[in-house]
C-alpha atoms as a PDB file:
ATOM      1  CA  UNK A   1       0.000   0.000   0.000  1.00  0.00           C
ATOM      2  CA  UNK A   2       1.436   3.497  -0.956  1.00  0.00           C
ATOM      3  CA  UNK A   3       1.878   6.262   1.490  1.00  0.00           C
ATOM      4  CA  UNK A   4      -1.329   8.468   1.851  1.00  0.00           C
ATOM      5  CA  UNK A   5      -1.354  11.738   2.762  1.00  0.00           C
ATOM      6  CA  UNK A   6      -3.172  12.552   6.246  1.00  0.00           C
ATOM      7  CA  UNK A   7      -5.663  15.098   4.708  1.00  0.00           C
ATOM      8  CA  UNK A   8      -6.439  11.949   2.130  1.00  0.00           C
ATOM      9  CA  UNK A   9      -6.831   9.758   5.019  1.00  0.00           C
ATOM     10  CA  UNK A  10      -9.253  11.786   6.799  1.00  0.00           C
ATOM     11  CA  UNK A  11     -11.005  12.278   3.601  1.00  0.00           C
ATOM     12  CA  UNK A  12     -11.584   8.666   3.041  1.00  0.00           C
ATOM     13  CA  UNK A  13     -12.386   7.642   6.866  1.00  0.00           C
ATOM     14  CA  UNK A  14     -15.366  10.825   6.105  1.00  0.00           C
ATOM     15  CA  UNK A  15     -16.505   9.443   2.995  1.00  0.00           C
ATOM     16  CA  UNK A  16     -16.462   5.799   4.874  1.00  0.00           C
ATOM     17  CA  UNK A  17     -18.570   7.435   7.640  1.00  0.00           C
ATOM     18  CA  UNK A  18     -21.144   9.116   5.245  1.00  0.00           C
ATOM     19  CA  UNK A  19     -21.268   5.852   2.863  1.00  0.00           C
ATOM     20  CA  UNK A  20     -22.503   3.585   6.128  1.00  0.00           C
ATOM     21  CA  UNK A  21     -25.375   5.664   6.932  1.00  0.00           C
ATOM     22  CA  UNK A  22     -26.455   6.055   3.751  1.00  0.00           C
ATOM     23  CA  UNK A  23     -25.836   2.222   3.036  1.00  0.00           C
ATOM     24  CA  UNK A  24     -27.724   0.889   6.341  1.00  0.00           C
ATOM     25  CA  UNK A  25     -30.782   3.069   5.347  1.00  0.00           C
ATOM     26  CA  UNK A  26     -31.166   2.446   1.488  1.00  0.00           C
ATOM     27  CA  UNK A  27     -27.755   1.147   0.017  1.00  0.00           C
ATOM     28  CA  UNK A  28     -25.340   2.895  -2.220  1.00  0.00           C
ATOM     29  CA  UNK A  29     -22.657   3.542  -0.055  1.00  0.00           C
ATOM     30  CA  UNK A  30     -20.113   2.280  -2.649  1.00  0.00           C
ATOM     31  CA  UNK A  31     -20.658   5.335  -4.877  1.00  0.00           C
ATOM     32  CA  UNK A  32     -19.213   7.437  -2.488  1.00  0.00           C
ATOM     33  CA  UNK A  33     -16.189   4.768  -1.149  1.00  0.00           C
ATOM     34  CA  UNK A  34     -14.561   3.892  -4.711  1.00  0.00           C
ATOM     35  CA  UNK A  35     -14.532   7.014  -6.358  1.00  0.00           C
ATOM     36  CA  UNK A  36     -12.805   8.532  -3.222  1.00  0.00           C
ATOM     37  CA  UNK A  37     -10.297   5.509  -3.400  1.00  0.00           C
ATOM     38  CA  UNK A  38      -9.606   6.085  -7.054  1.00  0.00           C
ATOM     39  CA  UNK A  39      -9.116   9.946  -6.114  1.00  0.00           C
ATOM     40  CA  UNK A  40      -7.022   8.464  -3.155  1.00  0.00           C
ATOM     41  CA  UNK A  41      -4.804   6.829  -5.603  1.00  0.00           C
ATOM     42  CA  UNK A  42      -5.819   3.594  -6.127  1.00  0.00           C
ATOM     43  CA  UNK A  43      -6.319   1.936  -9.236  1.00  0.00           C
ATOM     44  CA  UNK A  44     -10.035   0.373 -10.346  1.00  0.00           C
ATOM     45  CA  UNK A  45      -9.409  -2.985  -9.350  1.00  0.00           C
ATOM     46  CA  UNK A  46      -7.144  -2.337  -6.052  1.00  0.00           C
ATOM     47  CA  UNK A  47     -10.042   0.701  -5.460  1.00  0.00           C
ATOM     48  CA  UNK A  48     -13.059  -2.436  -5.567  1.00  0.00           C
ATOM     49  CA  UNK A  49     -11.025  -4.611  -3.780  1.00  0.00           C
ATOM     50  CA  UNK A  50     -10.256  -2.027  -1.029  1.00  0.00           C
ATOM     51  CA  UNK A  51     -14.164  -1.195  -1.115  1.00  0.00           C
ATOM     52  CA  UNK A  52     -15.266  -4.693   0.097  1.00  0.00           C
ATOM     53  CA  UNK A  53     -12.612  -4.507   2.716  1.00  0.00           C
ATOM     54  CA  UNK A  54     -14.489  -1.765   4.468  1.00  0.00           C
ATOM     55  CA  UNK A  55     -17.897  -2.212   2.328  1.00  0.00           C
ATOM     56  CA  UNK A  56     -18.816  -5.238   4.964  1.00  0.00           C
ATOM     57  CA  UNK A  57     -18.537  -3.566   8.009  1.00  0.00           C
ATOM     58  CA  UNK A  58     -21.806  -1.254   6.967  1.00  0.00           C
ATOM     59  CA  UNK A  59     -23.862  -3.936   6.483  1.00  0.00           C
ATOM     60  CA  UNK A  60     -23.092  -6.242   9.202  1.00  0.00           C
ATOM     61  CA  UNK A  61     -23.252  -3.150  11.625  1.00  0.00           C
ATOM     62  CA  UNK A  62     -27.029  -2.249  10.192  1.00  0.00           C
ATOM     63  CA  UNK A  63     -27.656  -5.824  10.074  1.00  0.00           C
ATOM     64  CA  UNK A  64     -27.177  -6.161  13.612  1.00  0.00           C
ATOM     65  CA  UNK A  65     -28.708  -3.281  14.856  1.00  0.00           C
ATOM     66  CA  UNK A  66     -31.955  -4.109  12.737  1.00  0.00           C
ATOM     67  CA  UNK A  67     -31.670  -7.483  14.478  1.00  0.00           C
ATOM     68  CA  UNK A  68     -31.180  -6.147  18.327  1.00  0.00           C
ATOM     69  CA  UNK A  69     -34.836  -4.519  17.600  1.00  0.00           C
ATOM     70  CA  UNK A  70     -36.237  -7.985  16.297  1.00  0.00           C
ATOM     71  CA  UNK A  71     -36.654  -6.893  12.510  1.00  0.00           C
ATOM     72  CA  UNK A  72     -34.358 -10.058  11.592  1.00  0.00           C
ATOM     73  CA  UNK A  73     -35.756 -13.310  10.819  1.00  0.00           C
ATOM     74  CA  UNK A  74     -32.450 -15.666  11.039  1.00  0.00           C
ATOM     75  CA  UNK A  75     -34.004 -18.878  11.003  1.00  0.00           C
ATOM     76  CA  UNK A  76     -35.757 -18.204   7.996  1.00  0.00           C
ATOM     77  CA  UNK A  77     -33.230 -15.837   5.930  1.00  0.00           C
ATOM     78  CA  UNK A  78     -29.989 -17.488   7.167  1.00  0.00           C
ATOM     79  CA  UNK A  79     -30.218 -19.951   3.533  1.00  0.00           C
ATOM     80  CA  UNK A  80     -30.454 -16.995   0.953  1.00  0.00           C
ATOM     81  CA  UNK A  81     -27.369 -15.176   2.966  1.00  0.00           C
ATOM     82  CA  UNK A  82     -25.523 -18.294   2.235  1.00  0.00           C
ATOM     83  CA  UNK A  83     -26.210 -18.374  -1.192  1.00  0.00           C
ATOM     84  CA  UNK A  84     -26.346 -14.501  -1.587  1.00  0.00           C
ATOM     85  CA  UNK A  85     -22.478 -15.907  -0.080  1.00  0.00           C
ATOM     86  CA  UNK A  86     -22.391 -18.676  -2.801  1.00  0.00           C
ATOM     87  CA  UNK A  87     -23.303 -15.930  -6.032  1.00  0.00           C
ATOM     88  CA  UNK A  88     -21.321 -13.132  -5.294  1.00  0.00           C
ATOM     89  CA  UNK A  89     -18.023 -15.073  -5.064  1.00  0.00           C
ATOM     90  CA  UNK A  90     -18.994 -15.969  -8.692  1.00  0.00           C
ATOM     91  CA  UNK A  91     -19.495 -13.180  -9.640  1.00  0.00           C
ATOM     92  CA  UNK A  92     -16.550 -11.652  -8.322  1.00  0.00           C
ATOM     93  CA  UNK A  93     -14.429 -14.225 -10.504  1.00  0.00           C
ATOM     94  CA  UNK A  94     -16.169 -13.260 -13.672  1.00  0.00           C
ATOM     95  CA  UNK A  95     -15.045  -9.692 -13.548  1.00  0.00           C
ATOM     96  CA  UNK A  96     -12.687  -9.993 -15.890  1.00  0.00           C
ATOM     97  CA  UNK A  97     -14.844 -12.366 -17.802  1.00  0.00           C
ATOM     98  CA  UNK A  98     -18.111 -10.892 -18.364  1.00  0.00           C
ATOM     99  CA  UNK A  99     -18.656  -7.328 -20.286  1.00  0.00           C
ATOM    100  CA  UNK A 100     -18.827  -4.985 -16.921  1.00  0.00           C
ATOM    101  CA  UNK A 101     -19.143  -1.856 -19.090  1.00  0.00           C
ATOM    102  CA  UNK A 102     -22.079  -2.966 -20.964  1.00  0.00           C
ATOM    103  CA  UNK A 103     -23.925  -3.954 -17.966  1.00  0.00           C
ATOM    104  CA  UNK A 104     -22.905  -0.731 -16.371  1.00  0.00           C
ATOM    105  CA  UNK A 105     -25.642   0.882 -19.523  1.00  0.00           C
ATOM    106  CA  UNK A 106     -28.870  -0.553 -17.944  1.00  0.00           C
ATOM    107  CA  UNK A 107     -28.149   0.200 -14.214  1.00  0.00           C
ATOM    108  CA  UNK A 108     -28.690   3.797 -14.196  1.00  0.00           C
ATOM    109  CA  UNK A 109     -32.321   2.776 -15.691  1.00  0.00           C
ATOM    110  CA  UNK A 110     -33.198   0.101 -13.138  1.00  0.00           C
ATOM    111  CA  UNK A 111     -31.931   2.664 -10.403  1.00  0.00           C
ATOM    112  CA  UNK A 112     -34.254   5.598 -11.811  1.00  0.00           C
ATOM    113  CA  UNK A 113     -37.072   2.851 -12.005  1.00  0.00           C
ATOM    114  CA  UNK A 114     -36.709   1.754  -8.301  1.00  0.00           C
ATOM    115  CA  UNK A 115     -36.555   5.657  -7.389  1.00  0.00           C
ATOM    116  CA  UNK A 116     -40.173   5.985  -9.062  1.00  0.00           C
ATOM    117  CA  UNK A 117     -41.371   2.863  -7.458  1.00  0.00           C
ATOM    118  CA  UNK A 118     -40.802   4.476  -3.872  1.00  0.00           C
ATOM    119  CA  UNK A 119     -41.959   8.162  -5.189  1.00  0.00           C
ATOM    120  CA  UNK A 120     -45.360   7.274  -6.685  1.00  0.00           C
ATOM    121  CA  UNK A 121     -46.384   3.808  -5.202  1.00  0.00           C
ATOM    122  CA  UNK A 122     -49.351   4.107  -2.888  1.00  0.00           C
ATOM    123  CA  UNK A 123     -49.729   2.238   0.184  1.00  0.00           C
ATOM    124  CA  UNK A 124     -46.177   1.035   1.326  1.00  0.00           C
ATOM    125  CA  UNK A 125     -45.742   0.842   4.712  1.00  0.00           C
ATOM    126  CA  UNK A 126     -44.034  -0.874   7.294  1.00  0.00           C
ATOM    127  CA  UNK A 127     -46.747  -3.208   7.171  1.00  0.00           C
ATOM    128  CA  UNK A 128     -46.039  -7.038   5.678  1.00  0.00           C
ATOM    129  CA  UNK A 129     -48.635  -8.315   2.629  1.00  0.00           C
ATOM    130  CA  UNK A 130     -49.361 -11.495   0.970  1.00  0.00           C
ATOM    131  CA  UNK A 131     -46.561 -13.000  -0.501  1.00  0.00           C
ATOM    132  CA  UNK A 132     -46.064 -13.549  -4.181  1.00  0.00           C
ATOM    133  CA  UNK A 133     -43.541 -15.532  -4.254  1.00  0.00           C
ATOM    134  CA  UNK A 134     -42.338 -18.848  -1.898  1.00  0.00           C
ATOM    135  CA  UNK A 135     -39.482 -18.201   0.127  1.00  0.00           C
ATOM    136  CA  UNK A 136     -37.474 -21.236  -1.476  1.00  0.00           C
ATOM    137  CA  UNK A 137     -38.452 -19.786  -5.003  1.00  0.00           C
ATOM    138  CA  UNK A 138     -37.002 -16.206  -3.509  1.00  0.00           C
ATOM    139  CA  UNK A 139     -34.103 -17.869  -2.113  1.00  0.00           C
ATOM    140  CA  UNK A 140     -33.575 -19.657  -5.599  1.00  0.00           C
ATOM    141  CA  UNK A 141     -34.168 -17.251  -7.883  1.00  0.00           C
ATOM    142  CA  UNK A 142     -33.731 -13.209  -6.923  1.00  0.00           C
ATOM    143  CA  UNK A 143     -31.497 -13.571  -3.860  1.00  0.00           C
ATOM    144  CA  UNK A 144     -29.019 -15.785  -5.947  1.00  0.00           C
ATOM    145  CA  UNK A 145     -28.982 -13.193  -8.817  1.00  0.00           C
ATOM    146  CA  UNK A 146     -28.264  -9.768  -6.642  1.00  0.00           C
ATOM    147  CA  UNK A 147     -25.840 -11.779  -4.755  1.00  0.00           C
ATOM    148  CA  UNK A 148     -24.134 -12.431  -8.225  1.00  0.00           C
ATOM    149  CA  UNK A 149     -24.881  -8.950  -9.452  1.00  0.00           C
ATOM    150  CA  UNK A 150     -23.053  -7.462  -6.230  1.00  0.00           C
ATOM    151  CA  UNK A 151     -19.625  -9.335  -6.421  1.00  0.00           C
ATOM    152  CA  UNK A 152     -19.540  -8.565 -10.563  1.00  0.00           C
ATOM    153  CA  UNK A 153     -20.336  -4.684  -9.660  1.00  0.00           C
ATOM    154  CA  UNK A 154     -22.131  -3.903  -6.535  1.00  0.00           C
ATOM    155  CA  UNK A 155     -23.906  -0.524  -7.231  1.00  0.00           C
ATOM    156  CA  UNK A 156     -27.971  -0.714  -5.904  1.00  0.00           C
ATOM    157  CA  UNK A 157     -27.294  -4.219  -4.481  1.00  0.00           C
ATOM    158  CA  UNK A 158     -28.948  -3.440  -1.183  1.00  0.00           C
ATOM    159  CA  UNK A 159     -31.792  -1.500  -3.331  1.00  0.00           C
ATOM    160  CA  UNK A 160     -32.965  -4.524  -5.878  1.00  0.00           C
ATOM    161  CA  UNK A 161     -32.915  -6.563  -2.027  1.00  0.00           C
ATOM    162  CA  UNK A 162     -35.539  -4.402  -0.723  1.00  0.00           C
ATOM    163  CA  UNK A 163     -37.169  -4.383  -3.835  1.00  0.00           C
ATOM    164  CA  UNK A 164     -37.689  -7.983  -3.945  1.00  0.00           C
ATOM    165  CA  UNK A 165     -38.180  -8.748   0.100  1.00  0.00           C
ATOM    166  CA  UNK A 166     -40.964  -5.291  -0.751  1.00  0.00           C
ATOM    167  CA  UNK A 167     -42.876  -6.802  -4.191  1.00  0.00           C
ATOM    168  CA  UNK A 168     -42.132 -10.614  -3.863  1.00  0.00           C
ATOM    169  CA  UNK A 169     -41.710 -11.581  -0.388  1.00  0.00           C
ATOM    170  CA  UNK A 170     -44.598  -9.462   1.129  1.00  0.00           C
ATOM    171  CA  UNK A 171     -42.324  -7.575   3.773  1.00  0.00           C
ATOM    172  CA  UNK A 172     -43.000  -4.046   5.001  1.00  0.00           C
ATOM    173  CA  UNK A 173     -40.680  -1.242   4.447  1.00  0.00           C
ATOM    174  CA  UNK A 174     -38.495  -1.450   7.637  1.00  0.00           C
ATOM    175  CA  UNK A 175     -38.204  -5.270   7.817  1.00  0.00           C
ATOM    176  CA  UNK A 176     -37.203  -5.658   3.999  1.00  0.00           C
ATOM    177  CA  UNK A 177     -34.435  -2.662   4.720  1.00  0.00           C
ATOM    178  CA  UNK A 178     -33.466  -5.267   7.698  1.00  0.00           C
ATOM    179  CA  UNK A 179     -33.262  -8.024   5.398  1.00  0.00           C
ATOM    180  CA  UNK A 180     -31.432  -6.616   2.528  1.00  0.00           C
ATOM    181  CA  UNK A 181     -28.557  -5.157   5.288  1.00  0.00           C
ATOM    182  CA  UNK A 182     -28.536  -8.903   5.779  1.00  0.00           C
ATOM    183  CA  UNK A 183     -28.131 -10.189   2.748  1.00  0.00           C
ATOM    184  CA  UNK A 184     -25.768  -7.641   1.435  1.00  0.00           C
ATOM    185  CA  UNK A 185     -23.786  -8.254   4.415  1.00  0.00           C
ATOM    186  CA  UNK A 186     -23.289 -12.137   2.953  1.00  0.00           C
ATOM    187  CA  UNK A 187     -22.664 -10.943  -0.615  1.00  0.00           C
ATOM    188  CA  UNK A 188     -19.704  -8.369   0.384  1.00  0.00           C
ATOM    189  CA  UNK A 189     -18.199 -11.232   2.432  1.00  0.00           C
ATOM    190  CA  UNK A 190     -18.434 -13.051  -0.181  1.00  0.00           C
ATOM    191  CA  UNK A 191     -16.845 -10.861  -2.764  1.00  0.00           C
ATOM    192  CA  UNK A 192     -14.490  -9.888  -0.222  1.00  0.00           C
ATOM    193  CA  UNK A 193     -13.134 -13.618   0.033  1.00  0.00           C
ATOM    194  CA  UNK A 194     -12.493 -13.645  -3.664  1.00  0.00           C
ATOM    195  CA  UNK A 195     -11.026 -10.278  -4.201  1.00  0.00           C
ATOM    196  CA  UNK A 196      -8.280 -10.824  -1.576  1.00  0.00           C
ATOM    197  CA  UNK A 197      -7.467 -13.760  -3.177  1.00  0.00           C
ATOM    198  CA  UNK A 198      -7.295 -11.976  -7.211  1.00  0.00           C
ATOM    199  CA  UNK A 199      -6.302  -8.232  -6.228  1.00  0.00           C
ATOM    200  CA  UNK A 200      -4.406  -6.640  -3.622  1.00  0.00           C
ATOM    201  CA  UNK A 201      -7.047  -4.023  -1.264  1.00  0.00           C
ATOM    202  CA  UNK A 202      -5.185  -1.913   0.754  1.00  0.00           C
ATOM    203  CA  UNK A 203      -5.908  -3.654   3.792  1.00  0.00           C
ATOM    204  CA  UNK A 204      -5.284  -0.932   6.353  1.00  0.00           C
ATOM    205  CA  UNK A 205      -7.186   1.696   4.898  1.00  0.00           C
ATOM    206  CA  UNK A 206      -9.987  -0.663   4.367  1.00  0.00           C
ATOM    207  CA  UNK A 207      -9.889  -1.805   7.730  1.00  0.00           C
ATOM    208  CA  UNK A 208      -9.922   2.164   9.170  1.00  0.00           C
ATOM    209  CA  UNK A 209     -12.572   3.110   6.817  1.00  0.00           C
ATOM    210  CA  UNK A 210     -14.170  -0.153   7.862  1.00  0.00           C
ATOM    211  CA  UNK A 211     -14.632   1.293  11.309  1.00  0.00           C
ATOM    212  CA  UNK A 212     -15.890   4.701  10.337  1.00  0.00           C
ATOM    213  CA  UNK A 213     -18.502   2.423   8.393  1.00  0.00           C
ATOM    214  CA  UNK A 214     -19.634   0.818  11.953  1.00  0.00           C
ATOM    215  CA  UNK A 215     -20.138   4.305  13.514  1.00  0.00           C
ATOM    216  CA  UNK A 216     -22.180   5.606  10.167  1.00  0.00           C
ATOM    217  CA  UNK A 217     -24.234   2.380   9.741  1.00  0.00           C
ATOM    218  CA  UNK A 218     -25.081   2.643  13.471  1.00  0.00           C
ATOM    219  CA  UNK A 219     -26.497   6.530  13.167  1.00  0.00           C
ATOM    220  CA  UNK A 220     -28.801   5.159  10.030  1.00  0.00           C
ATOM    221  CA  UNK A 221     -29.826   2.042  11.656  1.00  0.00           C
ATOM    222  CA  UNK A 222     -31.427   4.074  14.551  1.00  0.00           C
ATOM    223  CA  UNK A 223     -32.550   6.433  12.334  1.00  0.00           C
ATOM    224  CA  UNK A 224     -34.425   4.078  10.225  1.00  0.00           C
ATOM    225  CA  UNK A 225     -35.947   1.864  12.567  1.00  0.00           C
ATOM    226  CA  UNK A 226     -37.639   5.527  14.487  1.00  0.00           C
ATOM    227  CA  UNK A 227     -39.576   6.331  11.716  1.00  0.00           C
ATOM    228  CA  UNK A 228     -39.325   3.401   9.380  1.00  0.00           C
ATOM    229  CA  UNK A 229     -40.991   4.037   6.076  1.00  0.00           C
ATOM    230  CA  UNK A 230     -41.398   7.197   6.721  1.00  0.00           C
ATOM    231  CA  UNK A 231     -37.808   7.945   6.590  1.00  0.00           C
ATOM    232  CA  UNK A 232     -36.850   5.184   4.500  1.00  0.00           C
ATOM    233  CA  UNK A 233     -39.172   5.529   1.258  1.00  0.00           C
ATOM    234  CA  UNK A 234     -37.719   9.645   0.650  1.00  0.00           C
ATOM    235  CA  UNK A 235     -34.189   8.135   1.211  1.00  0.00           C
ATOM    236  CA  UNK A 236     -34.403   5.758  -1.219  1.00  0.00           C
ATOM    237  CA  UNK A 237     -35.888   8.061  -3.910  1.00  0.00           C
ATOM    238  CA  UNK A 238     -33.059  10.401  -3.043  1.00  0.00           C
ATOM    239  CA  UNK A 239     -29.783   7.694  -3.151  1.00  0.00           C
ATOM    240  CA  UNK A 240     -31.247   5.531  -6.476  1.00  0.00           C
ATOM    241  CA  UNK A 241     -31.556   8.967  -8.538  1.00  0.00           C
ATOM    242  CA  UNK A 242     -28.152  10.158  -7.073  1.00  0.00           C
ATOM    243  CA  UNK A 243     -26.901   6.484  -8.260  1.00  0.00           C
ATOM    244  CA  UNK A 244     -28.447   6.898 -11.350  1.00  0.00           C
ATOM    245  CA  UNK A 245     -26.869  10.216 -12.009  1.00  0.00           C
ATOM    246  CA  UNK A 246     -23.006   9.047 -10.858  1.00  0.00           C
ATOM    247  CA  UNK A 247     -23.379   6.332 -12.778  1.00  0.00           C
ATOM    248  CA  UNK A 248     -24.738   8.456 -15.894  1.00  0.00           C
ATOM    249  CA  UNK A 249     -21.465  11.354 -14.890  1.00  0.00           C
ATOM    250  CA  UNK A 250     -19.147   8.532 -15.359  1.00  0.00           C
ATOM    251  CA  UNK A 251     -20.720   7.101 -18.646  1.00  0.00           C
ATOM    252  CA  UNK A 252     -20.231  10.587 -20.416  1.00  0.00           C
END
C-alpha cells in the first residue's frame, strides 16, 4: 500500500462514515467509497477490492442493529445469505470475464425505475402483505442473482434486495431494509473472500474506513428503525436517482 497523505486519510475515513449511513438506510454507499479511493490513488481494481474490505462492516453493523430490535428473521433468511455468499463469489471471478461496461448501460435505468417505485407507489408501509412468491423460489431465484450482481459490480445491491423482500416476499418497508442489510452483508463477504485472493485491497485503509462504516451504519440504523418508512421511502428516492446520475457522470 502506498503512502497516503493525512488530509487523504481523513477524507476517506469521512466518505467511509457518510457511505454507512447512507448504506444501512437504502444502500449505495459504494458510490461514495470507490470514487474517493480512485481519487485516493488507487487503481479500479485495487479501489473495488479495497471497497469490500471496508464495504462489509456497513452492512453487518445495520444488520445487527436491525436485528437487536427484532426486525431479523435468522431462522428463515440465514439460507439466501448463504447463497447470496455462494453468487457473489462468482461473480466476483467473472469480472474480468463478463462485459462490466455494458452492464454498467442498464443500471442507471433500473436505479431511476426503483426511485419511481418508492416516489409514486401508494400504500407502502411498514406493514407485511401477501406474498407472491415462496421463500425457497425467492431464495432460488432473486437472492441468488443480486448476490451475483453485487460481487460482478455492486452498485444498488442493497436496493434490488428491498425491492424484492418489498414486491415478492410481502415484507413491510423497515423489515425488507433489515433483510437486505442482511443479505448484502453475505454478498460483500463473499466478494471480499475472492477479491483478496485476485487483487491486492489496501488492507489498512480498508480496515480504518471499515470502522468509520460501523459508527455511520449505526447513526442510520437508529434512524431508520424511528420512523421506518417514513424515513426510509424519501431516502431511497433520493440515493437511487443520485446512483443513477453518478453512474450516468461517469458514462459521459
Amino acid at each position: 500500500m502506498p503512502e497516503i497523505a493525512g488530509d487523504l486519510f481523513a477524507l476517506l475515513m469521512i466518505a467511509a462514515l457518510l457511505a454507512g449511513f447512507i448504506d444501512s438506510i437504502a444502500g449505495g454507499g459504494g458510490l461514495i467509497t470507490v470514487p474517493s479511493l480512485v481519487l485516493a490513488g488507487a487503481d479500479p481494481v485495487t479501489a473495488l477490492a479495497t471497497n469490500k474490505v471496508q464495504g462489509i462492516f456497513a452492512p453487518i453493523s445495520a444488520a445487527a442493529a436491525y436485528a437487536r430490535q427484532g426486525l431479523v428473521d435468522l431462522r428463515t433468511q440465514w439460507p439466501m445469505a448463504m447463497a447470496s455468499f455462494l453468487a457473489s463469489i462468482g461473480g466476483a471471478l467473472c469480472v474480468t470475464l463478463l462485459p462490466v461496461d455494458t452492464l454498467r448501460l442498464g443500471l442507471p435505468v433500473l436505479l431511476i425505475g426503483i426511485a419511481l417505485f418508492f416516489a409514486f407507489k401508494p400504500g407502502l408501509d411498514d406493514l407485511d402483505r401477501a406474498r407472491r412468491m415462496a421463500p425457497l423460489l425467492f431464495g432460488a431465484t432473486l437472492v441468488p442473482f443480486v448476490g451475483f450482481y453485487d460481487g460482478l459490480l455492486g452498485p444498488g445491491a442493497g436496493s434490488f434486495y428491498m425491492l424484492g423482500f418489498i414486491l415478492l416476499a410481502g415484507q413491510g418497508v423497515l423489515k425488507a431494509t433489515a433483510h437486505s442489510k442482511l443479505l448484502n452483508a453475505a454478498s460483500n463477504l463473499g466478494g471480499l473472500l475472492t477479491f483478496a485472493v485476485i487483487a491486492e485491497p489496501w488492507w489498512i485503509v480498508g480496515l480504518a474506513m471499515g470502522a468509520s462504516q460501523v459508527v455511520g451504519a449505526q447513526l442510520g440504523a437508529r434512524l431508520a428503525v424511528g420512523r421506518g418508512a417514513r424515513l426510509i421511502k424519501p431516502f431511497l428516492v433520493v440515493v437511487s436517482t443520485g446512483m443513477a446520475l453518478r453512474l450516468i457522470w461517469d458514462l459521459i
